[in-house]
Protein backbone atom coordinates (compact mmCIF):
# COMPACT_ATOMS: atom_id res chain seq x y z
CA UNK A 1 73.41 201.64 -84.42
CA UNK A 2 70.03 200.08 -84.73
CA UNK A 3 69.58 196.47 -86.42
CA UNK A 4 68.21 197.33 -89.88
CA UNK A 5 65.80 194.55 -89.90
CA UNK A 6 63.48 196.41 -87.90
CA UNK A 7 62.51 198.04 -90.81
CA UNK A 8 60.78 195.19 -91.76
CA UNK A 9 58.70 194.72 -88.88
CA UNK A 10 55.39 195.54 -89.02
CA UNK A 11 53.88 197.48 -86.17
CA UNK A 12 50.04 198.68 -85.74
CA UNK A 13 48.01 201.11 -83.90
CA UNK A 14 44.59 201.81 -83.95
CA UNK A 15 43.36 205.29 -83.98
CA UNK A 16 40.67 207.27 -82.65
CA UNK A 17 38.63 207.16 -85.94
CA UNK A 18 38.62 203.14 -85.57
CA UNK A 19 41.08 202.76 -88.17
CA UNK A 20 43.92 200.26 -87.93
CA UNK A 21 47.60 201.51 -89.59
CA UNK A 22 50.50 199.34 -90.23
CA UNK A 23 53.54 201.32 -90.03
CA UNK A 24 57.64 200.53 -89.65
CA UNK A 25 60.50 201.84 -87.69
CA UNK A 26 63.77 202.14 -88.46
CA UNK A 27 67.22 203.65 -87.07
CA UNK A 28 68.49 205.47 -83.53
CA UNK A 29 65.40 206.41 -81.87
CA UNK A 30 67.23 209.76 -81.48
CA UNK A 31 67.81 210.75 -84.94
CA UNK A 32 65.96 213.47 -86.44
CA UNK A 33 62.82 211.46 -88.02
CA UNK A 34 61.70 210.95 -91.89
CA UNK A 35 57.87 209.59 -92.59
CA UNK A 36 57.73 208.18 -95.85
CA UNK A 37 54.48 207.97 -97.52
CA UNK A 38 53.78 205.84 -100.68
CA UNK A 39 51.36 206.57 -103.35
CA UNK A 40 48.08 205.36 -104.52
CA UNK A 41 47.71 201.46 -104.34
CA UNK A 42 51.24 200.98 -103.15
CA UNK A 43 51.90 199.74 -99.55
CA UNK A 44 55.38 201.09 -97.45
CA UNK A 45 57.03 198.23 -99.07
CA UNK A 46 57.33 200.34 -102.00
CA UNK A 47 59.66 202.55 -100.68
CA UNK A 48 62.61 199.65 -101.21
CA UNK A 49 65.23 198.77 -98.17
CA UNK A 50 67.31 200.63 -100.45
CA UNK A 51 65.42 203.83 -99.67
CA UNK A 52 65.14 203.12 -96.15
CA UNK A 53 68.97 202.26 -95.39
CA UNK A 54 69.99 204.80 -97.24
CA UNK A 55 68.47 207.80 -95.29
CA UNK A 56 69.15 205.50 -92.03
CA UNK A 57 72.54 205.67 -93.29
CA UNK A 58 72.51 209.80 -93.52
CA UNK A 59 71.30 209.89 -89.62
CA UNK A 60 68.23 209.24 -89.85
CA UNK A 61 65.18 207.53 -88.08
CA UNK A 62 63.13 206.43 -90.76
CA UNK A 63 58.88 205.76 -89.94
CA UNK A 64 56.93 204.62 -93.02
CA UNK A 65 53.39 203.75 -93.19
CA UNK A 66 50.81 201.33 -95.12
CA UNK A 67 47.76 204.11 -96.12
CA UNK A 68 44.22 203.07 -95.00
CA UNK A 69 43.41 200.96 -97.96
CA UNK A 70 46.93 199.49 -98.87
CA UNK A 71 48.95 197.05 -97.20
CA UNK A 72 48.12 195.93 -93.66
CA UNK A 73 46.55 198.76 -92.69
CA UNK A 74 42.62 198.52 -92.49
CA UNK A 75 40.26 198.76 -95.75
CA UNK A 76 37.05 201.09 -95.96
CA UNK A 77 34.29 199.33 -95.89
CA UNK A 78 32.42 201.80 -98.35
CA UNK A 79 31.64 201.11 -101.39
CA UNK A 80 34.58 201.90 -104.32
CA UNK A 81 33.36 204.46 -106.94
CA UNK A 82 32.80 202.89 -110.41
CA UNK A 83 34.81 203.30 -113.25
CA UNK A 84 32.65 206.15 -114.92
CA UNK A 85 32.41 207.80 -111.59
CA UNK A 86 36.74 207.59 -111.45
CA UNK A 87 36.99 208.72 -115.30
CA UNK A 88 34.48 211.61 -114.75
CA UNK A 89 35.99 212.33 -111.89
CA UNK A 90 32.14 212.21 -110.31
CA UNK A 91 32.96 210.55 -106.61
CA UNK A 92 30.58 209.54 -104.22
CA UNK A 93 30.42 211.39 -101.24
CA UNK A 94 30.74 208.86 -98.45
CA UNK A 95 34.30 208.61 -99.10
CA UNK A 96 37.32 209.67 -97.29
CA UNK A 97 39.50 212.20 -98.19
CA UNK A 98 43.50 212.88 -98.49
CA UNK A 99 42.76 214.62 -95.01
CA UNK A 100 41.13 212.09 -93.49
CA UNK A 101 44.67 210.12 -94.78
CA UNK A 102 46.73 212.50 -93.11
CA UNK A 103 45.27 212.44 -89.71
CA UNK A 104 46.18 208.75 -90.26
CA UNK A 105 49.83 209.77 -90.98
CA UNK A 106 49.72 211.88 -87.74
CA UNK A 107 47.84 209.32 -86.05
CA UNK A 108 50.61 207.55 -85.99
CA UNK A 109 53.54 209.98 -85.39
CA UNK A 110 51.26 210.76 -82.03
CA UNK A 111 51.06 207.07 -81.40
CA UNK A 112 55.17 207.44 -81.18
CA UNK A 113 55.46 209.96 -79.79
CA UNK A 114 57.27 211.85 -82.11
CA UNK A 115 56.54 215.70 -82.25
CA UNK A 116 58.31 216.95 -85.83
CA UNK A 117 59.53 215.61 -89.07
CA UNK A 118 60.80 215.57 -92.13
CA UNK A 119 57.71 214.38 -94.57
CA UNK A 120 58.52 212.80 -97.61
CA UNK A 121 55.94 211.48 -99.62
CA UNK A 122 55.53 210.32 -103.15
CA UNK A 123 52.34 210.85 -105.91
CA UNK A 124 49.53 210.88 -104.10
CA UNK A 125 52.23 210.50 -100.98
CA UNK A 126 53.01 213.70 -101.97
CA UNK A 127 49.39 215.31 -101.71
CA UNK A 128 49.18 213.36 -97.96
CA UNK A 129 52.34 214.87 -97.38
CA UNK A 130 51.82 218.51 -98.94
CA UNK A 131 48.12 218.22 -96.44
CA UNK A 132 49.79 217.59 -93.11
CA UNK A 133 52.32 220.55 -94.23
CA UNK A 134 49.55 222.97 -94.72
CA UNK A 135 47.10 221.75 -91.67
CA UNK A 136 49.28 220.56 -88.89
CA UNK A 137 52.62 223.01 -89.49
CA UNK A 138 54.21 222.76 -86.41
CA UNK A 139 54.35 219.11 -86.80
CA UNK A 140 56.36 219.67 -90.29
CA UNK A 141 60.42 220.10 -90.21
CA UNK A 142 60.35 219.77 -93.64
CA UNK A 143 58.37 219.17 -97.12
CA UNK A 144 60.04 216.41 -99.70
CA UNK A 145 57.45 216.18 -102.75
CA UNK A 146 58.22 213.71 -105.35
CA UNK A 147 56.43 213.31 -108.35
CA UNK A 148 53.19 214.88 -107.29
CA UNK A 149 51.03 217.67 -108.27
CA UNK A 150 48.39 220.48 -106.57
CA UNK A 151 44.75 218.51 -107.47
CA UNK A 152 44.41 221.34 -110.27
CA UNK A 153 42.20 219.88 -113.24
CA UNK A 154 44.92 222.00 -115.44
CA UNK A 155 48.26 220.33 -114.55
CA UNK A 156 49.47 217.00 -113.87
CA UNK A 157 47.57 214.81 -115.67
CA UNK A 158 48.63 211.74 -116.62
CA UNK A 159 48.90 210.42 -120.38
CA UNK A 160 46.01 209.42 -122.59
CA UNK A 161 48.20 206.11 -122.95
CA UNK A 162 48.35 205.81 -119.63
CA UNK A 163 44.88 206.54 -118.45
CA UNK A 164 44.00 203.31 -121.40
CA UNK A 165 46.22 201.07 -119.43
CA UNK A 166 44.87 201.90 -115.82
CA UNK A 167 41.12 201.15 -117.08
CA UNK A 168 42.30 197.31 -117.57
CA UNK A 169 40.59 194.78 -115.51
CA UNK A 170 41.45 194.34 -111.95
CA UNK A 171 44.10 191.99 -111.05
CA UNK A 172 42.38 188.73 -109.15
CA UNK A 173 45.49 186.81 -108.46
CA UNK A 174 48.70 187.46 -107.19
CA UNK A 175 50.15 186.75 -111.41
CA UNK A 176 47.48 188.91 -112.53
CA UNK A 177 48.79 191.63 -110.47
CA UNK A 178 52.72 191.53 -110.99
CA UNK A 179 51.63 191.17 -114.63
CA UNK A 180 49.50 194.63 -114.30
CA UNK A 181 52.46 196.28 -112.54
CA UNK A 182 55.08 195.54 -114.40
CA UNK A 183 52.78 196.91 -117.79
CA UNK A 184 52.24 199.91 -116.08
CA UNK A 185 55.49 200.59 -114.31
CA UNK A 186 57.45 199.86 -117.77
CA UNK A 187 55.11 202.38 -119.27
CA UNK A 188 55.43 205.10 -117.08
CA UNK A 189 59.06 204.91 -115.85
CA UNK A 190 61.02 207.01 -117.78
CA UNK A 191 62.54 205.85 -120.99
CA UNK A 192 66.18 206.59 -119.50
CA UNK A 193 65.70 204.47 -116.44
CA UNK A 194 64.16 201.00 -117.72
CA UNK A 195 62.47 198.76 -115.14
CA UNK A 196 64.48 196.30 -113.77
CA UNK A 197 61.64 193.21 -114.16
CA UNK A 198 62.74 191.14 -111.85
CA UNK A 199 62.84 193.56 -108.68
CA UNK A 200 59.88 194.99 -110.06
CA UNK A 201 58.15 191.49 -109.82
CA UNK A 202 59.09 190.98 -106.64
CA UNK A 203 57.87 194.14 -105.13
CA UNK A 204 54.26 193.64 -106.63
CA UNK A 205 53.90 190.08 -105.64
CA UNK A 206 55.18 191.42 -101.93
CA UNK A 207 52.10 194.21 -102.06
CA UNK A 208 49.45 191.66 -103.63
CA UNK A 209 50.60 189.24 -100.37
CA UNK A 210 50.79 191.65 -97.85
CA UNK A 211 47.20 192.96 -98.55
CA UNK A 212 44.41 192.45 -95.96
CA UNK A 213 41.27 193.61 -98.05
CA UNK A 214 40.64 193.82 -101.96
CA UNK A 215 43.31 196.20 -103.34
CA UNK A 216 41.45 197.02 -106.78
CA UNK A 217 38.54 198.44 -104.53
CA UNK A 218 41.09 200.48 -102.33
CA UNK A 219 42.92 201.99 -105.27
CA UNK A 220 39.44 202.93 -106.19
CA UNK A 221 38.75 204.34 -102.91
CA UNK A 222 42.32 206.20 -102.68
CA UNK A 223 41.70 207.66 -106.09
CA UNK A 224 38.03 208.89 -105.15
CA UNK A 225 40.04 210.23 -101.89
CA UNK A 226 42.20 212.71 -104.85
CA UNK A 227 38.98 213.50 -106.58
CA UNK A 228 36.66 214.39 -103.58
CA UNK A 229 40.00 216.84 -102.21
CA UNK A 230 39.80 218.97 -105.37
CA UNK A 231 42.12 221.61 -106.39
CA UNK A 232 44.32 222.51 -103.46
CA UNK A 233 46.43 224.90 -104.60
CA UNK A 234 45.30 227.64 -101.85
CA UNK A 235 45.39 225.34 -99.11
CA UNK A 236 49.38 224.69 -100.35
CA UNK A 237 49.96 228.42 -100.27
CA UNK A 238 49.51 228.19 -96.16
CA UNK A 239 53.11 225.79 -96.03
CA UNK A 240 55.19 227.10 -93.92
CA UNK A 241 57.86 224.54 -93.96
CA UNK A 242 61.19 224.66 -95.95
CA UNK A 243 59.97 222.69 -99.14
CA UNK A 244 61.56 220.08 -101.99
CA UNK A 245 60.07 218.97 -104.96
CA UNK A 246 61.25 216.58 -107.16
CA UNK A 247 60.26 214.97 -110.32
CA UNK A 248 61.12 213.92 -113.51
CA UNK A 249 60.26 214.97 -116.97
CA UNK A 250 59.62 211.84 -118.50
CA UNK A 251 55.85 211.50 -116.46
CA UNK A 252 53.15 209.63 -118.07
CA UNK A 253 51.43 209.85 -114.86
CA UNK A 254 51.87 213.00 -113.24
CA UNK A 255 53.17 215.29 -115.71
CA UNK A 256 55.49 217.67 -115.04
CA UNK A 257 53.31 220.44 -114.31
CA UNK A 258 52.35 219.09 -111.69
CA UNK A 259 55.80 219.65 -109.95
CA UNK A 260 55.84 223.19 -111.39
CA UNK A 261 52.54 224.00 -110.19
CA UNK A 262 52.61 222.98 -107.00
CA UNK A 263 56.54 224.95 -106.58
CA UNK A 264 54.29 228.33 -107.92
CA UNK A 265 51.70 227.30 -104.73
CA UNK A 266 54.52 226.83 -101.93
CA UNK A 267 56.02 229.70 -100.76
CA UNK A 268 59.70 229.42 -101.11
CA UNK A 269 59.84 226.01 -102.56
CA UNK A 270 63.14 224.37 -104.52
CA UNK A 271 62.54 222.36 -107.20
CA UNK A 272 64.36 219.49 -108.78
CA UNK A 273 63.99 218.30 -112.19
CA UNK A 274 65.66 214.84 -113.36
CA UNK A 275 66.31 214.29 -116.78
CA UNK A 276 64.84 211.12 -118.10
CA UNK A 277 63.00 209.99 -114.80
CA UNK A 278 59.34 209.04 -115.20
CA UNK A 279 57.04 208.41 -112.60
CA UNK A 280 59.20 205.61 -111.02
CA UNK A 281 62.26 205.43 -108.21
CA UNK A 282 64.69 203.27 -110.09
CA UNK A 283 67.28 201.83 -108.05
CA UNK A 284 70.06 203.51 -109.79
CA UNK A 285 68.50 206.94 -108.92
CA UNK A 286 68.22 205.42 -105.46
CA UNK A 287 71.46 207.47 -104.38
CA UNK A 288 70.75 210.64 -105.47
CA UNK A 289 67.22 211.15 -104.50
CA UNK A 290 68.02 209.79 -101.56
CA UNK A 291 70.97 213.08 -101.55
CA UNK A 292 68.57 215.34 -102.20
CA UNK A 293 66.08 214.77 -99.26
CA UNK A 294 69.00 214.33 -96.58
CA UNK A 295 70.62 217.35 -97.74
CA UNK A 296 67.78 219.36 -97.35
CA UNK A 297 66.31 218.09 -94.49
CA UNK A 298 69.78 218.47 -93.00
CA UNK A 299 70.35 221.79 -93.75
CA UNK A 300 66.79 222.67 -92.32
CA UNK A 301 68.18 220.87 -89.24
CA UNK A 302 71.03 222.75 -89.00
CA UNK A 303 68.68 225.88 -88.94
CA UNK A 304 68.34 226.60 -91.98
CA UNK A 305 64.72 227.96 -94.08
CA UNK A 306 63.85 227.48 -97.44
CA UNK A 307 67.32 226.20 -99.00
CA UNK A 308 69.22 226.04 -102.21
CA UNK A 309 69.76 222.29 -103.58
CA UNK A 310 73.42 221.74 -105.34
């Protein structure tokens, strides 16, 4: 069995578009492989050793990846869209896009070598993920999609409450920026599954250090990236690959349409609905999301399609 601690090394390529990506490796180099991809403004650390040696534990190899504009992974050097532009939902248009994120993703599966996997990606994770499924199928074994939603104006908005506390000022020091987590993450969790404040503090003072560029201006960017991708609810209707969505029904930040709409989009897709869980992976749900995505990406292994979650 692989040493778990390579999980928390960080590796780097640099692709053909110039663009450095920090990603990590974990588990038998001959499992069946798992890319995790985090969601806006979070870096791979995100998804918690918890996550990681738990599908490790299932069989298998587990690759998860800083975004461009997160973590150590490199930072646009465009200009972030203002506030008004962000609210209108006006972006400029020398920005990137979640596609131009994805062929990062894949970027770095080529880099490895690695042919096919299981993609698992959460919030805007999910809307990398979902893009790679419906551009690059063969790549795709299968489609995990947590808390995310289609890019559809008419589903999956977040709160009014929430959208207040997201238009505070940008965190300037590492305090300033567990402080802003924590506000956010108690708000938007799920009032079933409270925040645990210490592990919560932890993780955002790990992201604020491990940042190479300005991460209030690459949130920016990363949310400009959702805005200037639009409504993709036709391009999710070309996935091919067995599909799982999760969420919760407790989401102040993507609501739960999202999850339905983009299950209406997919062809085939199973969908997952956890009582009480907001837009947050608690620890104690650690376990049984974890279930969920080795069960179907096992079954889909096995040679199974589009499958039925217990």
């Amino acid at each position: 069995m692989s040493d778990l601690s390579e999980a928390q090394v960080d590796r780097f390529v640099t692709l053909p578009c110039g663009m450095k990506i920090c990603f990590r490796d974990a588990g038998e180099k001959s499992d069946p492989v798992i890319l995790l991809i985090a969601g806006l403004g979070e870096d791979l650390t995100f998804w918690t050793d918890a996550v990681v040696d738990a599908l490790v534990a299932h069989g298998f190899r587990v690759v998860s990846l800083d975004n461009r504009d997160a973590g150590q992974s490199g930072f646009a050097t465009t200009p972030p869209p203002a506030v008004w532009r962000q609210v209108l939902a006006r972006p400029r248009r020398d920005g990137y896009t979640l596609e131009d994120m994805a062929r990062d993703a894949v970027g770095v599966l080529d880099h490895l070598g690695i042919e096919q996997v299981h993609l698992v990606g959460r919030s805007m994770g999910g809307m990398i993920a979902q893009t790679i499924a419906a551009t690059e199928p063969h790549r795709v074994l299968s489609l995990t999609s947590i808390y995310s939603t289609t890019g559809s104006r008419k589903v999956g908005q977040p709160a009014q409450s929430t959208i207040r506390l997201l238009m505070g000022p940008d965190a300037r020091s590492r305090t300033d920026a567990v402080r802003a987590h924590l506000r956010i993450t108690r708000h938007i969790a799920g009032k079933e599954y409270p925040i645990d404040d210490a592990a919560e503090a932890a993780i955002a003072a790990r992201g604020w250090d491990r940042a190479a560029g300005d991460l209030a201006a690459g949130g920016a960017r990363q949310i400009q990236a959702i805005q200037l991708s639009g409504d993709r609810t036709a391009v999710l209707g070309r996935i091919t690959a067995p599909t799982l969505v999760i969420n919760g029904d407790s989401d102040l930040m993507v609501a739960e349409t999202g999850g339905a709409a983009t299950v209406r989009a997919i062809r085939g897709a199973q969908h997952v609905v956890i009582p009480g869980m907001g837009h947050h992976m608690p620890e104690t749900l650690v376990e049984t999301i974890t279930g969920y995505i080795a069960q179907h990406a096992a079954r889909v292994n096995e040679g199974g399609k589009h499958v039925e979650i217990s």
